[in-house]
Protein backbone atom coordinates (compact mmCIF):
# COMPACT_ATOMS: atom_id res chain seq x y z
CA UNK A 1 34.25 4.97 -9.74
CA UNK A 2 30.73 4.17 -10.50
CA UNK A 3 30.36 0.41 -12.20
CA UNK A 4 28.68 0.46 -15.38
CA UNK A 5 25.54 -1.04 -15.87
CA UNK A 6 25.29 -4.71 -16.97
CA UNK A 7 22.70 -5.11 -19.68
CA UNK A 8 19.93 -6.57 -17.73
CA UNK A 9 20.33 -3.39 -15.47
CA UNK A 10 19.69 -1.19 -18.45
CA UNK A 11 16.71 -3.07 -19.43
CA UNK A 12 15.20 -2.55 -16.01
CA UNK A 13 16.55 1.17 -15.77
CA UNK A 14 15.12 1.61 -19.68
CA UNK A 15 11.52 -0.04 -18.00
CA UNK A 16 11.68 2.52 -15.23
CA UNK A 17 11.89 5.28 -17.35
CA UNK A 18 8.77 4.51 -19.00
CA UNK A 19 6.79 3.75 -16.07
CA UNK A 20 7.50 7.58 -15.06
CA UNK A 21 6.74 8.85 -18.53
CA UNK A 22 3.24 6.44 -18.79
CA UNK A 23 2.24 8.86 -15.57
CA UNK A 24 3.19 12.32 -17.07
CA UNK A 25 2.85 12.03 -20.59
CA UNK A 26 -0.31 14.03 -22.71
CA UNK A 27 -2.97 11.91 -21.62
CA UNK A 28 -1.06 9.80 -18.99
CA UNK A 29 -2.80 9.38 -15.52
CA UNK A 30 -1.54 12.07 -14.19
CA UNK A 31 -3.63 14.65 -16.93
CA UNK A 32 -6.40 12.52 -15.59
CA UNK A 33 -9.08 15.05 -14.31
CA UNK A 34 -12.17 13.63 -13.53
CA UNK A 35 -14.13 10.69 -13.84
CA UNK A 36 -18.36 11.01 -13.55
CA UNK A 37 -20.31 8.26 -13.47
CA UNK A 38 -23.25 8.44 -15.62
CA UNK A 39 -27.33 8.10 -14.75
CA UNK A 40 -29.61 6.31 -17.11
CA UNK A 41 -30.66 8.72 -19.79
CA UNK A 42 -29.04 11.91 -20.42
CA UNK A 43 -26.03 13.84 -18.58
CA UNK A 44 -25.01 16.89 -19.28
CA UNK A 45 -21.10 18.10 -19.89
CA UNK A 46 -19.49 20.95 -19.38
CA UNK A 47 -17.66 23.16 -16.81
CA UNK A 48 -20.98 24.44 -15.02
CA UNK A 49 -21.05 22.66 -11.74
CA UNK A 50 -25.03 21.43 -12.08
CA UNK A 51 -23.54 19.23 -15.69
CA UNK A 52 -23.74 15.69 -14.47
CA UNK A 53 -20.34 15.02 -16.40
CA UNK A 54 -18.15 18.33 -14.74
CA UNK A 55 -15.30 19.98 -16.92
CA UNK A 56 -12.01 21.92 -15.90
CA UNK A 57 -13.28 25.39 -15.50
CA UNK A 58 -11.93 26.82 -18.90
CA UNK A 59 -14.16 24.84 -21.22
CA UNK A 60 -17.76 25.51 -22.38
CA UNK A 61 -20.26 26.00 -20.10
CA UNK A 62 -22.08 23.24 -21.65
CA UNK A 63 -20.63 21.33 -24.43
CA UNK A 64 -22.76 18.27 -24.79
CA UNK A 65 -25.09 16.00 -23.33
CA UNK A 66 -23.83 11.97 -22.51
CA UNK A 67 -26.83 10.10 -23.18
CA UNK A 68 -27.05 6.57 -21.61
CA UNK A 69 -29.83 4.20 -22.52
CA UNK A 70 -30.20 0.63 -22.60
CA UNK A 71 -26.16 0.19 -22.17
CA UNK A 72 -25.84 2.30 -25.59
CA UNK A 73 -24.40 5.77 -25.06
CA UNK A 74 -24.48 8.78 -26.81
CA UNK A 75 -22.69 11.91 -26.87
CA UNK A 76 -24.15 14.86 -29.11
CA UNK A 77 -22.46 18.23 -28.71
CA UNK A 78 -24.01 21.63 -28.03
CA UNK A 79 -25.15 24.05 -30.79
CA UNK A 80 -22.06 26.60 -31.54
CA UNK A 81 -19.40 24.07 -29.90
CA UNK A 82 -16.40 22.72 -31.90
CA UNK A 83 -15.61 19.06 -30.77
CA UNK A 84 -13.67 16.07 -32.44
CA UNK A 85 -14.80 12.79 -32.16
CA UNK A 86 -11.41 10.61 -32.96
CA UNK A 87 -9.66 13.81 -34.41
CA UNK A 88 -12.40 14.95 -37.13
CA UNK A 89 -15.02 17.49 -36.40
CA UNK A 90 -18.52 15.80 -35.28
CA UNK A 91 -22.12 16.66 -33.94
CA UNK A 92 -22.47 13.24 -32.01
CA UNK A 93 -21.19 9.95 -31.61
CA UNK A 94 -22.05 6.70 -30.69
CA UNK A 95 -19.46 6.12 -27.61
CA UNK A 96 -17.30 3.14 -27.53
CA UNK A 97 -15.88 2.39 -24.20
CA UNK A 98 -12.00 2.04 -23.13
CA UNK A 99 -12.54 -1.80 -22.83
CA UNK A 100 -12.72 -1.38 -26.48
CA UNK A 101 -9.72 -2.00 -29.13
CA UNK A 102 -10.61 1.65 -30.76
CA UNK A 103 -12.53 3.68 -28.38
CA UNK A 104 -14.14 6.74 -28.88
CA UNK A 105 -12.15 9.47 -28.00
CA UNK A 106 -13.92 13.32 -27.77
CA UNK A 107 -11.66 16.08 -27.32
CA UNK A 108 -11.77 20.15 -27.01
CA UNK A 109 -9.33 22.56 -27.51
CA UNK A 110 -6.90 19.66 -28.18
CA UNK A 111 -6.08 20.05 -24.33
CA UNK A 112 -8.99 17.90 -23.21
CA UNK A 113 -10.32 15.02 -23.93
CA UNK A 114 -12.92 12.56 -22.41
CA UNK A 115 -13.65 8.54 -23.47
CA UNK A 116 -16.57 6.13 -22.20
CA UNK A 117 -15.04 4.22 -19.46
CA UNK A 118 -16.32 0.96 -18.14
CA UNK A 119 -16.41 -0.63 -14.71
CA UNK A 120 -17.62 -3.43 -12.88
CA UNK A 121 -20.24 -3.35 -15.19
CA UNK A 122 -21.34 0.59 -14.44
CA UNK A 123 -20.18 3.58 -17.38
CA UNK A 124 -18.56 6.39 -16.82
CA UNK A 125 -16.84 9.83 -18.65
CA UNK A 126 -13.22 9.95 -17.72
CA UNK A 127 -11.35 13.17 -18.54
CA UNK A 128 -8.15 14.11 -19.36
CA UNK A 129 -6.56 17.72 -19.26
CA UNK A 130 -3.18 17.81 -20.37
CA UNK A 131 -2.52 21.73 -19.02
CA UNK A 132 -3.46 20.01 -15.35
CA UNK A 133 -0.26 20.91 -13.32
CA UNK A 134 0.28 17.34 -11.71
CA UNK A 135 1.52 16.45 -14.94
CA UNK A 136 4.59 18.85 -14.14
CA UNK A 137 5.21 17.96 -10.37
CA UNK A 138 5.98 14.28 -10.34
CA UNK A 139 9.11 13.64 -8.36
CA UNK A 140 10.81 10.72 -9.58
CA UNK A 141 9.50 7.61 -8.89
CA UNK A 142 11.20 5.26 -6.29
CA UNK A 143 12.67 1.85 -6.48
CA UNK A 144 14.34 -1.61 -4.45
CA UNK A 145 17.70 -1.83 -5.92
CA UNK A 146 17.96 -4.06 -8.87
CA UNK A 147 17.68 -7.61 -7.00
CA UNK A 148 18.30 -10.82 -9.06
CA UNK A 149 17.31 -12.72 -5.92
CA UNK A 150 13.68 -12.03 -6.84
CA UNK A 151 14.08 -13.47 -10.57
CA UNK A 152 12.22 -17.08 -10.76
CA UNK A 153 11.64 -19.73 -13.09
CA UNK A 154 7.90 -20.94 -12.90
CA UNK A 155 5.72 -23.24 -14.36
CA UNK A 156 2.56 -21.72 -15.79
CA UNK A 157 -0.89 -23.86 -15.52
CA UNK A 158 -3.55 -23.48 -17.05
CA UNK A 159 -7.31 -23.93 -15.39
CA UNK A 160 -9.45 -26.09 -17.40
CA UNK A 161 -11.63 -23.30 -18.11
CA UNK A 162 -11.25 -19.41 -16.97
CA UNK A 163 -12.67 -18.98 -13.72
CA UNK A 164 -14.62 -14.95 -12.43
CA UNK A 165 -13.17 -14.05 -8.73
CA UNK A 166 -13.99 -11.54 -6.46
CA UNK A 167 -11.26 -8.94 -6.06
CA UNK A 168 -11.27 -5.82 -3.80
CA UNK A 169 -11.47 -2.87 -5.91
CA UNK A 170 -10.48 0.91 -5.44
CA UNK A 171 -13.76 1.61 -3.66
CA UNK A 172 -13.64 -1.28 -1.81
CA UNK A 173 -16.58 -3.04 -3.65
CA UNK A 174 -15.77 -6.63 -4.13
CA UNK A 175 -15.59 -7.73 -8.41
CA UNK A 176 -15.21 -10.20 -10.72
CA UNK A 177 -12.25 -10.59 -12.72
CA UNK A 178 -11.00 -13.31 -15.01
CA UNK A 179 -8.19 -15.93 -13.25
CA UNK A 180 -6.77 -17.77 -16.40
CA UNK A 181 -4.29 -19.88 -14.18
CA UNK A 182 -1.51 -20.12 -11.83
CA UNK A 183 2.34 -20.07 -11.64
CA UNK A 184 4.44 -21.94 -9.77
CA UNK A 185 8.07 -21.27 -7.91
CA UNK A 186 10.38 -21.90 -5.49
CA UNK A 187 11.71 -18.89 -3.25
CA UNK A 188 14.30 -20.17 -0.40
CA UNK A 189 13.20 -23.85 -1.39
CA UNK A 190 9.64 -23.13 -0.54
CA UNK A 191 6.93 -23.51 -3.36
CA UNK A 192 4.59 -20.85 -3.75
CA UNK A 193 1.50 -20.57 -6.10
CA UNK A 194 -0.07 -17.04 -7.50
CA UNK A 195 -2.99 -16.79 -9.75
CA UNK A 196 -2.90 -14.86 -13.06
CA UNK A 197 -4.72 -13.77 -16.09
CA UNK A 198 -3.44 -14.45 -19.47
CA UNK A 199 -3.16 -11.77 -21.79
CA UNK A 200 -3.30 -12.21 -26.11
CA UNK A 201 -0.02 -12.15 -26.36
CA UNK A 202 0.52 -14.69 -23.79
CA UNK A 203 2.31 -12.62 -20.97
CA UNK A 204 1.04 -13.29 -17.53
CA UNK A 205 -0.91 -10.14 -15.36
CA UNK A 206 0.03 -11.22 -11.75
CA UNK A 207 -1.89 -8.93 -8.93
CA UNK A 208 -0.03 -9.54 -5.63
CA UNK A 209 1.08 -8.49 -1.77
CA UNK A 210 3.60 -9.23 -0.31
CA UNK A 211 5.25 -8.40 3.49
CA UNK A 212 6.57 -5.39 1.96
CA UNK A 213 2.47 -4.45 1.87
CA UNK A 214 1.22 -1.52 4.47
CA UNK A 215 5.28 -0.51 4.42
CA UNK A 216 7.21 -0.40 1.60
CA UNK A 217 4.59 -0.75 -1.29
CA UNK A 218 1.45 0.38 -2.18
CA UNK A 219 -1.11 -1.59 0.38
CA UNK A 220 -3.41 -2.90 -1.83
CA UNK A 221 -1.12 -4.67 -4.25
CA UNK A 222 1.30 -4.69 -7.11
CA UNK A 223 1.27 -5.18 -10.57
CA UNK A 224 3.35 -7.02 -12.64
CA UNK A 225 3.31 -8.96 -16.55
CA UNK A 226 5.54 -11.23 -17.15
CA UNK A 227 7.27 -11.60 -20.63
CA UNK A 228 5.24 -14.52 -22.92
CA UNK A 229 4.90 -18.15 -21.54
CA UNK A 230 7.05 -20.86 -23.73
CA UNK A 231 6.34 -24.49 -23.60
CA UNK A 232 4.74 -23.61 -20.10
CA UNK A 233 7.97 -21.82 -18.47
CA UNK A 234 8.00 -18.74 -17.32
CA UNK A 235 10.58 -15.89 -15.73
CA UNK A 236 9.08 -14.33 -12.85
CA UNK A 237 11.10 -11.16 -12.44
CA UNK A 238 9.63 -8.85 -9.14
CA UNK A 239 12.34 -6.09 -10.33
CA UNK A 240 9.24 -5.25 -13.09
CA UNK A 241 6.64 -4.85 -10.14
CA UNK A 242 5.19 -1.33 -10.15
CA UNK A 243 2.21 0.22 -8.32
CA UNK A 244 -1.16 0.51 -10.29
CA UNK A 245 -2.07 4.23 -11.48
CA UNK A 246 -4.49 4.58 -8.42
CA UNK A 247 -1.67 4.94 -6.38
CA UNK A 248 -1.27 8.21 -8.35
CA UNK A 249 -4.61 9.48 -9.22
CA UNK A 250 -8.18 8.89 -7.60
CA UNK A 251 -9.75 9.14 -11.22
CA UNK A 252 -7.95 5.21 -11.91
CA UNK A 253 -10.17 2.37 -11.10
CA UNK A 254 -7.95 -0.68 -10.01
CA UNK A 255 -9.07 -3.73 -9.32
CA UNK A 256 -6.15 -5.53 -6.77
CA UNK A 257 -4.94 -9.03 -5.87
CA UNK A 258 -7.15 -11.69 -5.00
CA UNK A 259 -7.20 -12.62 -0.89
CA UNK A 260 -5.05 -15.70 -2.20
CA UNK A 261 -2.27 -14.31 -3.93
CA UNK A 262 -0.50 -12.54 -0.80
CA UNK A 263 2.98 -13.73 -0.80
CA UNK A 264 4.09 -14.52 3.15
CA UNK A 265 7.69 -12.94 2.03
CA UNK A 266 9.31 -9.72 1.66
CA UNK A 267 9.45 -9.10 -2.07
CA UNK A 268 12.59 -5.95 -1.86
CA UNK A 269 11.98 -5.52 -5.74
CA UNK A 270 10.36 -3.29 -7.68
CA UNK A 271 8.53 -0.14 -7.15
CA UNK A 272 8.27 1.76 -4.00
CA UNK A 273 5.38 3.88 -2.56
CA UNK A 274 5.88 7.40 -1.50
CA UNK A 275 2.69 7.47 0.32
């Protein structure tokens, strides 16, 4: 007879199941359908293949043009076409990016829809298309067992002031990212450090490897937040560690762990890679 599930097992299995749905869910990564870098000045959109910014086949021939200029862009839509700009019916649009706390979101046909996405300093159009079939073909995601062996305390420190790192990212250009400071713990009585960026809400984003890298895991790294920092203490849990959506679409632009945060241990929590 099957035991049930403690509470803390729940949580985790709760966590898993919205990991899976992040990835197929309307405009999860997995509707994720292109993602077009744009020249200085203007870039044309739509499903012909000479647009700049290329659509899914079924939409417009030309819907718009994408008009970058002095960091500023632009989207104005093509005579006859029927596009929202955040839900409401619009001619053009001054584009805020994804790194913004209300971006501007264009859609067509309700299935697609396309933001300004920024990277490394460099702006692109990423699209979604929710009919994309991906969406639909996800086998379930796989996982360590539930391990309280990798569940730490640690000690959170602060830099005195935010330091910008180089960190591989997913087209193996080397940039900057913000380190806010570093945890501490003990795993089999030996201490071990890992760098981290502090979020508003005062959880900890932790980018690492580990010897489970290149076999196991996704090579590049992990990702995992921790719950908020009190008084300086923190739970490190690795049974929250999950690959980052470029392990599931090539239209994702990670950024990984730092050279420094590879942990010299197996870390047998968390999610798995299917390869």
């Amino acid at each position: 007879m099957a035991t049930k599930p403690t509470k803390y097992e729940n949580e985790i299995l709760q966590w898993r199941a919205k990991k899976y749905d992040d990835l197929v869910r309307e405009n999860g990564w997995l509707a994720l359908a292109g993602l077009h870098w744009l020249n200085e000045g203007r870039n044309l959109v739509g499903s012909n293949p000479m647009c700049e910014v290329v659509l899914p086949e079924r939409a417009p021939t030309f819907i718009g043009v994408a008009e970058l200029k002095n960091r500023v862009a632009r989207f104005i839509a093509a005579e006859g076409v029927r596009v929202k700009v955040n839900g409401r019916l619009a001619q053009k649009a001054i584009l805020r990016s994804s790194r913004d706390a209300k971006p501007t979101f264009i859609t067509w046909n309700e299935t697609l829809r396309l933001v300004l996405h920024e990277h490394a300093g460099n702006y692109a159009i990423r699209i979604w298309d929710n009919e994309r079939m991906d969406r639909f073909a996800l086998p379930p995601l796989k996982w360590f067992p539930i391990n309280k062996k990798f569940r730490f305390p640690a000690r959170y420190t602060r830099y005195p002031a935010s330091q910008q790192l180089p960190h591989e990212d997913t087209f193996g250009d080397f940039v900057d990212d913000r380190i806010d400071g570093f945890v501490t713990f003990k795993f089999d009585g030996v201490k071990y450090k890992l760098d981290v960026t502090e979020t508003k809400s005062h959880t900890l984003f932790i980018k690492f490897r580990d010897e489970t890298s290149n076999k196991e895991t996704y090579p590049p790294s992990r990702y995992y937040y921790t719950e908020p920092v009190k008084n300086g203490r923190v739970m490190l849990d690795f049974n929250y560690a999950y690959s980052p959506p470029c392990a599931f679409t090539e239209y994702a632009t990670c950024i990984f762990a730092p050279p420094r945060n590879k942990l010299p241990f197996r870390v047998e929590a968390g999610e798995m890679y299917r390869g």
